[in-house]
Protein backbone atom coordinates (compact mmCIF):
# COMPACT_ATOMS: atom_id res chain seq x y z
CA UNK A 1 0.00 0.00 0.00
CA UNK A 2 1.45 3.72 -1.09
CA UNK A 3 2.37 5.67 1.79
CA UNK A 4 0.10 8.44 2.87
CA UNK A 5 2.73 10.88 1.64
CA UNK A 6 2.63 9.36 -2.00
CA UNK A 7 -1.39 9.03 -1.86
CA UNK A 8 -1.11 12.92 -1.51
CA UNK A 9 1.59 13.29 -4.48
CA UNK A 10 -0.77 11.42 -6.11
CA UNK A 11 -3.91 13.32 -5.75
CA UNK A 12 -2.10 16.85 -6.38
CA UNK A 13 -1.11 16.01 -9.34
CA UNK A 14 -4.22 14.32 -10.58
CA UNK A 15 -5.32 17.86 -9.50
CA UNK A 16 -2.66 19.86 -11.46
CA UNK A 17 -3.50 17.37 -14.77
CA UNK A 18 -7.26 18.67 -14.25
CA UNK A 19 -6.03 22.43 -13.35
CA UNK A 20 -7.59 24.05 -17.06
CA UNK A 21 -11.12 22.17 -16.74
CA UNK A 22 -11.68 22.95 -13.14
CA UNK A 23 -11.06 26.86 -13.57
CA UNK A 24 -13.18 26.50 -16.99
CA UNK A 25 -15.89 24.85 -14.30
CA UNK A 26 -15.52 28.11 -12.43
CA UNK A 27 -15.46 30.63 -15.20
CA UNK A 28 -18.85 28.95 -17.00
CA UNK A 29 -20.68 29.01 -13.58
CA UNK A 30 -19.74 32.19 -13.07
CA UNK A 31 -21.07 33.61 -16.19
CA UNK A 32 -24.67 31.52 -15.64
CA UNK A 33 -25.15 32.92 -11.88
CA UNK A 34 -28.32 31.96 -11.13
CA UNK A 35 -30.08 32.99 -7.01
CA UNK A 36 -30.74 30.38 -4.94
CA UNK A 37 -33.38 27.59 -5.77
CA UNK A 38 -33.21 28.66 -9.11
CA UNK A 39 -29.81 26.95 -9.68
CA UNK A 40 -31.12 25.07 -12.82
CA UNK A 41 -28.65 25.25 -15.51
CA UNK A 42 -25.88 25.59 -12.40
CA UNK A 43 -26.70 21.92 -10.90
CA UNK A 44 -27.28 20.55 -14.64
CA UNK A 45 -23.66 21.99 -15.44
CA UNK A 46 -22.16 20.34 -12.11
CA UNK A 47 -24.31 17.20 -12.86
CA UNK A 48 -22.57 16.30 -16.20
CA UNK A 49 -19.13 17.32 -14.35
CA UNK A 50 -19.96 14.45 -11.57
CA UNK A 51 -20.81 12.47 -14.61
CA UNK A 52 -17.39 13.14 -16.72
CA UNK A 53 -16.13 11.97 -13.68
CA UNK A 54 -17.82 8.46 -13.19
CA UNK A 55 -19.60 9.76 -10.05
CA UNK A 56 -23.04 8.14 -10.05
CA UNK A 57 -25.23 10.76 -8.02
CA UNK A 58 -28.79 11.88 -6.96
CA UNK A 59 -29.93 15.50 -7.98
CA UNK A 60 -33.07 17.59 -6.88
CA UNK A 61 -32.43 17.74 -3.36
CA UNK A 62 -33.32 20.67 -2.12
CA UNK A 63 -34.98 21.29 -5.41
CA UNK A 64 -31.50 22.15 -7.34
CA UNK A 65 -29.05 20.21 -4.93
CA UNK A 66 -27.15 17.45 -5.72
CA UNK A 67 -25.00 14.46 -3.82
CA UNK A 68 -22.45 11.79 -4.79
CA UNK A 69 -20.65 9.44 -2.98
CA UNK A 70 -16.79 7.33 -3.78
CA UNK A 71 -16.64 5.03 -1.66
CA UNK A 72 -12.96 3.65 -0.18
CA UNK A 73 -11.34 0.45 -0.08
CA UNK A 74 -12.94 -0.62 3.30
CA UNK A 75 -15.60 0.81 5.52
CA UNK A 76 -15.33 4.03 7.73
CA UNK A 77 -16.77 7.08 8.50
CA UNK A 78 -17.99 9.40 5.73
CA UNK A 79 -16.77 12.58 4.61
CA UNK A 80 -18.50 15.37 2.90
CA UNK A 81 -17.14 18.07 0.46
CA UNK A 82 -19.18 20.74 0.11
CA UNK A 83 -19.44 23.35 -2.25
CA UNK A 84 -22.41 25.79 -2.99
CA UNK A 85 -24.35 26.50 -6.14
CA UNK A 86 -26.33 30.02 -6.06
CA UNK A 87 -25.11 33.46 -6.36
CA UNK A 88 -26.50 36.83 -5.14
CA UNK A 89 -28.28 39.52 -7.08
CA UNK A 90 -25.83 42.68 -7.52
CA UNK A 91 -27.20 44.55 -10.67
CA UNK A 92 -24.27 46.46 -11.31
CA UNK A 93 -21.46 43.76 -11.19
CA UNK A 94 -19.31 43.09 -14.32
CA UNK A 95 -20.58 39.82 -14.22
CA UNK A 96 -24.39 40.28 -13.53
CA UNK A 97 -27.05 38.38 -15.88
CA UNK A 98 -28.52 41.65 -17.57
CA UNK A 99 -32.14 40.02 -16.63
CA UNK A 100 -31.95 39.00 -13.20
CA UNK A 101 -29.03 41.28 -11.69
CA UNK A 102 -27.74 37.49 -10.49
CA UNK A 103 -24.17 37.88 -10.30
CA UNK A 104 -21.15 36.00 -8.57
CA UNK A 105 -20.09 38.47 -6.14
CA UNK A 106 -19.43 36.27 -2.77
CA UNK A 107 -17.12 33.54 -5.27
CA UNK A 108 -19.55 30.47 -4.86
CA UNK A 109 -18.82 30.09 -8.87
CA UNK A 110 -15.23 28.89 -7.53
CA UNK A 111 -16.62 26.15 -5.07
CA UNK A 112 -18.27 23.47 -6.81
CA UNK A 113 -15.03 23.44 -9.04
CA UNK A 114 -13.53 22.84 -5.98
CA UNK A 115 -15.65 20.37 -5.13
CA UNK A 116 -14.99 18.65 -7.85
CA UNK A 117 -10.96 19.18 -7.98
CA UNK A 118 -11.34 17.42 -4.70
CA UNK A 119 -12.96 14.52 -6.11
CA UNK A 120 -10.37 14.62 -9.37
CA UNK A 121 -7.12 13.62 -6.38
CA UNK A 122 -9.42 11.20 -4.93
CA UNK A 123 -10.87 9.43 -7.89
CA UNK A 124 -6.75 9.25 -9.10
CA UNK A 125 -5.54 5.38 -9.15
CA UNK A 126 -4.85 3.82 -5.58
CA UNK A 127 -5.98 6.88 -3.48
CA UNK A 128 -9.68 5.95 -2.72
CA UNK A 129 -9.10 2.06 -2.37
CA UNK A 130 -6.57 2.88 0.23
CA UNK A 131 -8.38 4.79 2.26
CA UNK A 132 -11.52 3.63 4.93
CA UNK A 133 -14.55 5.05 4.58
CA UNK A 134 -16.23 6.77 2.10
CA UNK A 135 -16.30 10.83 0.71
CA UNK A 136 -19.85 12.59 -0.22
CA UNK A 137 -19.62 15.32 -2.85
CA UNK A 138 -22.62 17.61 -1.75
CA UNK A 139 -23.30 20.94 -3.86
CA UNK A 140 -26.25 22.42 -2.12
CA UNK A 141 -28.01 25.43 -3.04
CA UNK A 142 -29.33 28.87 -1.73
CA UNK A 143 -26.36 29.81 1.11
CA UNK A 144 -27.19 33.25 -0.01
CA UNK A 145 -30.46 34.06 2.43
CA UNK A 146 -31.93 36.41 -0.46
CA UNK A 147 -35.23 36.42 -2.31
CA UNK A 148 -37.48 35.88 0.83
CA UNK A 149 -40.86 36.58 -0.14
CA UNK A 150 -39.86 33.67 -2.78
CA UNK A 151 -38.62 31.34 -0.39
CA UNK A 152 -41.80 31.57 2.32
CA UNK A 153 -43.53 31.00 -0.99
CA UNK A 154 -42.20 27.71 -1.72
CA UNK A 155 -42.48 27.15 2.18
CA UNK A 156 -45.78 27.89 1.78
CA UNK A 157 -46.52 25.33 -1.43
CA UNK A 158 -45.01 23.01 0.77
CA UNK A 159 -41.89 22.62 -1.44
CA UNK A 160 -39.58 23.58 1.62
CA UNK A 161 -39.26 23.05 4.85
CA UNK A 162 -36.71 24.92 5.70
CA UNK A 163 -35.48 27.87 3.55
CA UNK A 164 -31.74 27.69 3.01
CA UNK A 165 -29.71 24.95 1.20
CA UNK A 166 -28.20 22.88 3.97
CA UNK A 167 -30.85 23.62 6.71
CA UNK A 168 -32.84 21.95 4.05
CA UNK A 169 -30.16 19.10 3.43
CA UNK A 170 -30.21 18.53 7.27
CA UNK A 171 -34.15 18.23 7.41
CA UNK A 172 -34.53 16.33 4.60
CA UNK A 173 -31.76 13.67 5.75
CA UNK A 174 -28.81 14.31 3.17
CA UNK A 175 -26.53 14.32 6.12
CA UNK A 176 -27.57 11.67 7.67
CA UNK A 177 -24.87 9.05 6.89
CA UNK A 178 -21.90 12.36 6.87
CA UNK A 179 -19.90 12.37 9.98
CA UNK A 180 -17.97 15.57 9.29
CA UNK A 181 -17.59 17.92 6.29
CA UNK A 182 -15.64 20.87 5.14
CA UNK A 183 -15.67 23.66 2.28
CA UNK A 184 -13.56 26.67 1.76
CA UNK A 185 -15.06 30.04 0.65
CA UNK A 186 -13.05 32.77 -1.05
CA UNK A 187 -12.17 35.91 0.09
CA UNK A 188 -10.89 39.00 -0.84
CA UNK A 189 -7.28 40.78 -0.07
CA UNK A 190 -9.50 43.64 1.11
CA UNK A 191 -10.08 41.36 3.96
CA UNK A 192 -7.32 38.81 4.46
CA UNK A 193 -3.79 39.26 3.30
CA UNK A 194 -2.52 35.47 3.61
CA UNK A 195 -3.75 32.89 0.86
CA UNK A 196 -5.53 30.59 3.48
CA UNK A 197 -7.04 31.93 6.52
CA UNK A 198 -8.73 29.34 9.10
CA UNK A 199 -10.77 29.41 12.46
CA UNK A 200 -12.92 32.29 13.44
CA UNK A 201 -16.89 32.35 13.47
CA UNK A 202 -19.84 33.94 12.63
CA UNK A 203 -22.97 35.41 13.14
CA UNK A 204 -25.80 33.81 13.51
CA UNK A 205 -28.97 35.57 12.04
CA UNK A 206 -32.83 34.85 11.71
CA UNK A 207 -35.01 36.78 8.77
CA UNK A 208 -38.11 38.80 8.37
CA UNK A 209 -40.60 38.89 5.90
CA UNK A 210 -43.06 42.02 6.62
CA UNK A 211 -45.72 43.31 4.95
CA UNK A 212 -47.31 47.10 5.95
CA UNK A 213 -51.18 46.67 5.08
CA UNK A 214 -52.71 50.02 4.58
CA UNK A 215 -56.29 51.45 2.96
CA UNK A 216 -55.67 52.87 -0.94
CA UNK A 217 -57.12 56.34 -1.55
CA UNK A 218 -56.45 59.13 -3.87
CA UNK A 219 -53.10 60.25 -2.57
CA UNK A 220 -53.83 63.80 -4.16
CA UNK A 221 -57.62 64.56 -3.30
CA UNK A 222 -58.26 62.44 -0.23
CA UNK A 223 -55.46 61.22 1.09
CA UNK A 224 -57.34 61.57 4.59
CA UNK A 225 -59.44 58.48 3.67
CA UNK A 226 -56.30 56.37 3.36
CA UNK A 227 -54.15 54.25 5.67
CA UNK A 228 -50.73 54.90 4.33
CA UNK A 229 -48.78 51.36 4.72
CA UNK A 230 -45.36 53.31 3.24
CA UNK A 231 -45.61 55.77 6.34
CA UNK A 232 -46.41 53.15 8.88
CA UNK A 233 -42.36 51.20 7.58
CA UNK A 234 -40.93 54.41 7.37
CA UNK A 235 -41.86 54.67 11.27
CA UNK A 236 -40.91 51.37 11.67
CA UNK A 237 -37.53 51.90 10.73
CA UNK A 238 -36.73 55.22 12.23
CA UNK A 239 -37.92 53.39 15.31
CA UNK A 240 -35.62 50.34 14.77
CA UNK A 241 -32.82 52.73 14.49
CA UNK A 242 -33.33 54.09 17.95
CA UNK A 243 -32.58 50.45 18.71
CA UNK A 244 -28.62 50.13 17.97
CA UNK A 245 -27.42 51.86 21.62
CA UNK A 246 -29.85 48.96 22.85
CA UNK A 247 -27.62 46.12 22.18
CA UNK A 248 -23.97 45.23 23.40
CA UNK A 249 -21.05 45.73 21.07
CA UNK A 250 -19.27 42.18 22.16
CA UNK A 251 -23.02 40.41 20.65
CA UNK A 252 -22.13 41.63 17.32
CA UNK A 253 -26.45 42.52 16.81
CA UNK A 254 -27.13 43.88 13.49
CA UNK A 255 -29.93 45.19 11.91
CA UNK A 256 -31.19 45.86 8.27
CA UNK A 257 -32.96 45.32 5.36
CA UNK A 258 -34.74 46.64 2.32
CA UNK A 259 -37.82 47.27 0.85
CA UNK A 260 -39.43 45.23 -1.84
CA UNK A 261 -42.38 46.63 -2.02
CA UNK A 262 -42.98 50.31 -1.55
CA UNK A 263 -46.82 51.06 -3.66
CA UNK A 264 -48.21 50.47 -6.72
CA UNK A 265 -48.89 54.02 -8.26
CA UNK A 266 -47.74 57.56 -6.72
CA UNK A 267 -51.11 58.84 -7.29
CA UNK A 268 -52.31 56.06 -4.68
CA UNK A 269 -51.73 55.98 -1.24
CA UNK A 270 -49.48 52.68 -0.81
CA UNK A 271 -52.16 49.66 0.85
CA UNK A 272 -49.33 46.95 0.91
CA UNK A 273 -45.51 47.85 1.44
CA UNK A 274 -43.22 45.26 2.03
CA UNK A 275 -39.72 44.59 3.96
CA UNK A 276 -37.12 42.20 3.87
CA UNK A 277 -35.00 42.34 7.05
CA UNK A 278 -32.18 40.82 8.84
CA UNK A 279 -31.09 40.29 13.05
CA UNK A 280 -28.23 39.30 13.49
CA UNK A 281 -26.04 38.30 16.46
CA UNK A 282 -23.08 36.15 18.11
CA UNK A 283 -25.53 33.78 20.02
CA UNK A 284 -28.68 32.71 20.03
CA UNK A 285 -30.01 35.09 23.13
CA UNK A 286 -28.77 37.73 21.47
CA UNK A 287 -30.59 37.07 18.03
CA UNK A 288 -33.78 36.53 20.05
CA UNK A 289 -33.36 39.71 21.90
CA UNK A 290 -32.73 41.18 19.24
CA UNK A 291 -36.02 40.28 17.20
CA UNK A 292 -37.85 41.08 19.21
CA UNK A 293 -36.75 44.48 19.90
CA UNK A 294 -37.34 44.81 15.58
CA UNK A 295 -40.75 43.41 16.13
CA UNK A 296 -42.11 45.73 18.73
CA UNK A 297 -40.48 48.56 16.30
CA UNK A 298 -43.18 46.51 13.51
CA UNK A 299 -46.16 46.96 15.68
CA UNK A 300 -45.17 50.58 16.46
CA UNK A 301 -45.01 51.65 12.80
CA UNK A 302 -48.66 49.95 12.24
CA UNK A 303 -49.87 51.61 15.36
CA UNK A 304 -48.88 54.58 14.54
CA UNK A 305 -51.09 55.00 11.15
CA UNK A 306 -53.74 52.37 12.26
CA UNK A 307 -52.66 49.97 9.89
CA UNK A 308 -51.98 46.44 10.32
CA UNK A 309 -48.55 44.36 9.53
CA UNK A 310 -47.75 40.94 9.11
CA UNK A 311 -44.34 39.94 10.77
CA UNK A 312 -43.22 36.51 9.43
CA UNK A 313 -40.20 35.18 11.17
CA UNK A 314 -38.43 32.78 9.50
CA UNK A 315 -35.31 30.58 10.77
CA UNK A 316 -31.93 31.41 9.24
CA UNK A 317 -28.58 30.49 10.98
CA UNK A 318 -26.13 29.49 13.71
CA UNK A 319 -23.03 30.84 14.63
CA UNK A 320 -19.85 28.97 12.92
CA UNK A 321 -18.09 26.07 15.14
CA UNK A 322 -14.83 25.63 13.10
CA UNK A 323 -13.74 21.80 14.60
CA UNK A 324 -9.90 22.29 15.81
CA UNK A 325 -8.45 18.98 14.88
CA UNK A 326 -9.45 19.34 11.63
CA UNK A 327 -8.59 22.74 11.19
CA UNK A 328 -4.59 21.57 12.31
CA UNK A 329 -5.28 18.96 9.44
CA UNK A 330 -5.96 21.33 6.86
CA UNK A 331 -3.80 23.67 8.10
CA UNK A 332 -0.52 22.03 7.26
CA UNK A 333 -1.57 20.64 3.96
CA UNK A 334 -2.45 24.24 2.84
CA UNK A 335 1.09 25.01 4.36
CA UNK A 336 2.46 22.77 1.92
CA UNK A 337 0.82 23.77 -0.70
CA UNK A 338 1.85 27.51 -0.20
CA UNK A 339 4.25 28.01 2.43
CA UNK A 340 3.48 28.52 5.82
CA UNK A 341 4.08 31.88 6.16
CA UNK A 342 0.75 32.77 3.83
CA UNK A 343 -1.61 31.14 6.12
CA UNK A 344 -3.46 33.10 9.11
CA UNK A 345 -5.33 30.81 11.78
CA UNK A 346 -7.77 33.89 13.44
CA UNK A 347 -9.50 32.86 16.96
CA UNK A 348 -12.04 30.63 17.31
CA UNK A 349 -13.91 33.80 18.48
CA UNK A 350 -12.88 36.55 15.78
CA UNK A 351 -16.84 36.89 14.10
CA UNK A 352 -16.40 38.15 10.42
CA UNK A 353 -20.21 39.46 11.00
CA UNK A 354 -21.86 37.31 8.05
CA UNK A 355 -23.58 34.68 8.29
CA UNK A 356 -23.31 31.12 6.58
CA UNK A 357 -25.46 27.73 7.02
CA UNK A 358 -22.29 26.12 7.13
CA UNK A 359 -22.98 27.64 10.71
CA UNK A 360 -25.79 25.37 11.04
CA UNK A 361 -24.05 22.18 9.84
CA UNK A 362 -21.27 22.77 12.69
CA UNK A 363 -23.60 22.48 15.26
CA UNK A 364 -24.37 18.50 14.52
CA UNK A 365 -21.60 17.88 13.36
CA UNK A 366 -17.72 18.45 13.35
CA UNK A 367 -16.63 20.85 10.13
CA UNK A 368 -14.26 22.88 9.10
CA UNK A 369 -14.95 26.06 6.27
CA UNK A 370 -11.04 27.60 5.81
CA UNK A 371 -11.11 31.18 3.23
CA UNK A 372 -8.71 31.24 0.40
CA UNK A 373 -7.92 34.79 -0.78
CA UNK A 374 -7.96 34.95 -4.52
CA UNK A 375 -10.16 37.98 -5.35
CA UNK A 376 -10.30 41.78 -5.15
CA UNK A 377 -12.71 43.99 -4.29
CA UNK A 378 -15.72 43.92 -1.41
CA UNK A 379 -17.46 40.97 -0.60
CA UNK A 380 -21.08 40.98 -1.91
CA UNK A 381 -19.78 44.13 -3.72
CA UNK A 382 -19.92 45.73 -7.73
CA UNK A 383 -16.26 45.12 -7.06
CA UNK A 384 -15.68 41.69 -5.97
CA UNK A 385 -13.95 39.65 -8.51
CA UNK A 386 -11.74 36.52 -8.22
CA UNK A 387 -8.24 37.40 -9.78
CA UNK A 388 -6.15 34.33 -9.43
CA UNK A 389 -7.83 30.99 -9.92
CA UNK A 390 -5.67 28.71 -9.17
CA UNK A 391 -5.49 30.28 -5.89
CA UNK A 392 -9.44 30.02 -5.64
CA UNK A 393 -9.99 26.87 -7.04
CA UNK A 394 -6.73 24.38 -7.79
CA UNK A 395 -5.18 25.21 -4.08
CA UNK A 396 -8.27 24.53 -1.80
CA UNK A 397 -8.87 21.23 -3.82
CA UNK A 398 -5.55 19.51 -3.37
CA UNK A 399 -5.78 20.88 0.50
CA UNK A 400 -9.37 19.09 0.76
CA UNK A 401 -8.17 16.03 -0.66
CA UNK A 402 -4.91 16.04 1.20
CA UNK A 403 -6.96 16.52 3.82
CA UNK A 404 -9.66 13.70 3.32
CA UNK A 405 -6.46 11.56 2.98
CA UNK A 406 -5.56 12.20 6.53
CA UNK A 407 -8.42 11.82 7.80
CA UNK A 408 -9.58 7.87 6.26
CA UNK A 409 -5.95 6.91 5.98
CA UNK A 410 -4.77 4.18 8.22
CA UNK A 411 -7.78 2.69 9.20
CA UNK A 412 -9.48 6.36 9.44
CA UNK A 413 -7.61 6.61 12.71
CA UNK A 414 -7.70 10.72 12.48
CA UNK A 415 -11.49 10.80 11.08
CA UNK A 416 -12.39 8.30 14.57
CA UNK A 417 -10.12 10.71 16.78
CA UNK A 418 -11.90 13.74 15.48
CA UNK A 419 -15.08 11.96 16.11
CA UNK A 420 -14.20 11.33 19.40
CA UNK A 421 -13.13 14.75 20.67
CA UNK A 422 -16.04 16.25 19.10
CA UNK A 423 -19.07 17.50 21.24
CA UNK A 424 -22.05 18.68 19.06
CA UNK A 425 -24.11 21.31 20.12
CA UNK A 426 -27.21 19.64 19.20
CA UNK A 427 -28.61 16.34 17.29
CA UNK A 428 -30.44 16.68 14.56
CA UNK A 429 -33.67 16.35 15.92
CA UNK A 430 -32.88 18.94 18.87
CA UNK A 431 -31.94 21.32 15.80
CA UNK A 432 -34.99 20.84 13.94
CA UNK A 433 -37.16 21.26 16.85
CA UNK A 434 -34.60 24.80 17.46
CA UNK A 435 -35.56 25.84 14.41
CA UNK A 436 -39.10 25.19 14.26
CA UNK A 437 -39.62 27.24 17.05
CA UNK A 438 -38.22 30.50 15.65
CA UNK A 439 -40.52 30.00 12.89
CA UNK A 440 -42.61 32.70 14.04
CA UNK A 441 -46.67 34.05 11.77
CA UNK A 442 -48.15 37.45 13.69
CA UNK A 443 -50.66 39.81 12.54
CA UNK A 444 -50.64 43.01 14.30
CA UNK A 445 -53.68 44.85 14.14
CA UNK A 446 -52.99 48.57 14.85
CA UNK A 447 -55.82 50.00 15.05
């Protein structure tokens, strides 16, 4: 049997072989960005990759998601690669669909390639069969929590439960036989200057869907006769901005939003305005708090204009657990790959102030989700564009498959210590139940 040492030679150059048509898998996602659960021609395109690959696989979870599995030369825990599918709507990136302002500003184009770069050093001859257990390649959609009136909508038809990708995964049992996972994002050198950063957090957020319900009138002649639904949010949010000297710094609370929906005509007093809002916060006390300080700031900017609103609550994340033995794992294979003196390992504590599902994931399980700079500009930005590509995409897939070699080699003795260190914050079920119960319908009349 090859040495673990040669099993990684192996897979980096499998890698390296594969270098062009993964970054080709990067740049043709990126110019089909597509928001999340609408990831059609994005999980067809990784679909035929798995394929090219000889990786039989399931698609449709989730509605757009898709899972494979390679399984090793003997039986052992399961690992999952992850990488996601959707991108966000920025109308004025260089790389925005003219029609739907979907555009690839957070580099998600760059992680399915990864993904599958992983799967290209694993697949090579004698890695897999020498290693225990087995690897899942998961591409899940809609980490981007965007598009909400959408999402409750499918909730709604019943074709979610949840309403981002792996909260949905988890719920629908795609994790069920993964004992740990890992991704890597990108990131920009606006943020980090080495080429790997690892550790840290993140917030943890829950979302609002709102709707202002007013009386139409003739905004001109009798206004009077009106309920004015834009008035009542625009009370609603001066009063939510009183909130911010409410909350402590060290809980990392944020607030904001936008509005979707602000009237129909200008000649007509506006009957139904609607708001798409954010709370976020380091725990889960905090979050609560937190909503409920932007509810009562709801009900004041109905009351105000005797209107009504509708406050829909809906669950979004956890705070990021980043598991430490695995982090050490990845963190000298990406030392190899680059030097050690461009890596950064931040605090487990250091929050970024996003928000990621990942988050989620971490609390049933042990994962790791490492950054690899490779672009310029502001996350989520006009400007945010991945420069070097084999920084964003050939790099983080030898250092997951390096990785996944340490982990199943030799019995899986790492992957079992890992598992046995580990304490998860929850089960499964307990998170489900979590989440149900911040899944929150009200109706405030204000009059």
């Amino acid at each position: 049997m090859p040495t673990i040492e040669q099993l990684k030679s192996i897979a980096q150059a499998a890698i390296d072989e594969r270098a062009e048509w993964l970054i080709e898998a990067a740049q043709t996602i990126l110019a089909n960005p597509e928001p999340g659960f609408l990831e059609v021609k994005t999980s067809r395109f990784v679909s035929e990759k798995l394929s090219e690959l000889g990786v039989s696989h399931q698609s449709g979870i989730a509605l757009t998601g898709l899972k494979g599995v390679i399984e090793g030369g003997r039986p052992g825990p399961t690992v999952a690669v992850i990488g996601e599918l959707d991108s966000l709507r920025v109308l004025e990136h260089a790389h925005a669909d003219p029609e739907t302002g979907a555009a690839h500003a957070c580099g998600h184009h760059c992680q399915t390639p990864m993904m599958l770069g992983a799967a290209v050093g694993l697949l090579a001859p004698e890695v897999m069969e020498s290693l225990a257990g087995n690897v899942a390649l998961i591409a899940v959609p809609a980490e981007e929590f965007i598009d909400v009136e959408f999402r409750w909508g499918l909730h709604q038809q019943g074709a979610l439960g949840l309403m981002a990708g792996k909260q949905e995964f988890i719920r629908l049992g795609a994790f069920d036989d993964v004992d740990m996972a890992m991704m890597v994002h990108t990131s920009s050198s606006n943020q980090e200057t080495a080429k790997f950063a690892l550790g840290g957090t993140s917030n943890g957020h829950v979302v609002k869907y709102v709707r202002f319900i007013g009386k139409a009138a003739h905004a001109g002649g009798s206004p009077h006769l009106g309920v004015n639904a834009l008035q009542a949010a625009t009370v609603a949010l001066n009063a939510l901005n009183t909130q911010r000297e409410t909350v402590l710094n060290e809980q990392n609370v944020r607030f904001h939003g936008i509005m979707t929906r602000g009237g129909v005509a200008v000649n007509s007093i506006p009957a139904d305005v609607r708001y798409e809002g954010r709370v976020r916060g380091r725990t889960a006390e905090a979050i609560a708090d937190a909503s409920d300080k932007m509810d009562r700031c709801l009900r004041a900017g109905a009351l105000t204009m005797g209107g009504q609103v509708e406050i829909v609550t809906l669950p979004g994340y956890l705070p990021m657990k980043n598991d430490p033995a695995m982090t050490e794992l990845f963190k000298a294979n990406a030392g190899e790959i680059v030097g050690e003196s461009e890596l950064v390992t931040h605090p487990a504590d250091l929050n970024r102030g996003g928000s990621t599902d990942m988050g989620d994931l971490s609390q049933i399980m042990p994962v790791i989700h490492p950054y690899t700079t490779a672009a310029t500009g502001t996350g989520h930005g006009t400007d945010y564009v991945v420069e070097d590509y084999v920084q964003a995409v050939v790099n983080p897939a030898k250092a997951m498959a390096m990785s996944v070699i340490d982990l199943l080699f030799d019995d899986a003795q790492a992957a079992k210590s890992v598992l046995g260190e580990s304490q998860p914050t929850m089960t499964k079920d307990s998170y489900l139940a979590f989440q149900n119960t911040r899944l929150v319908e009200e109706l405030y009349e204000g009059k």
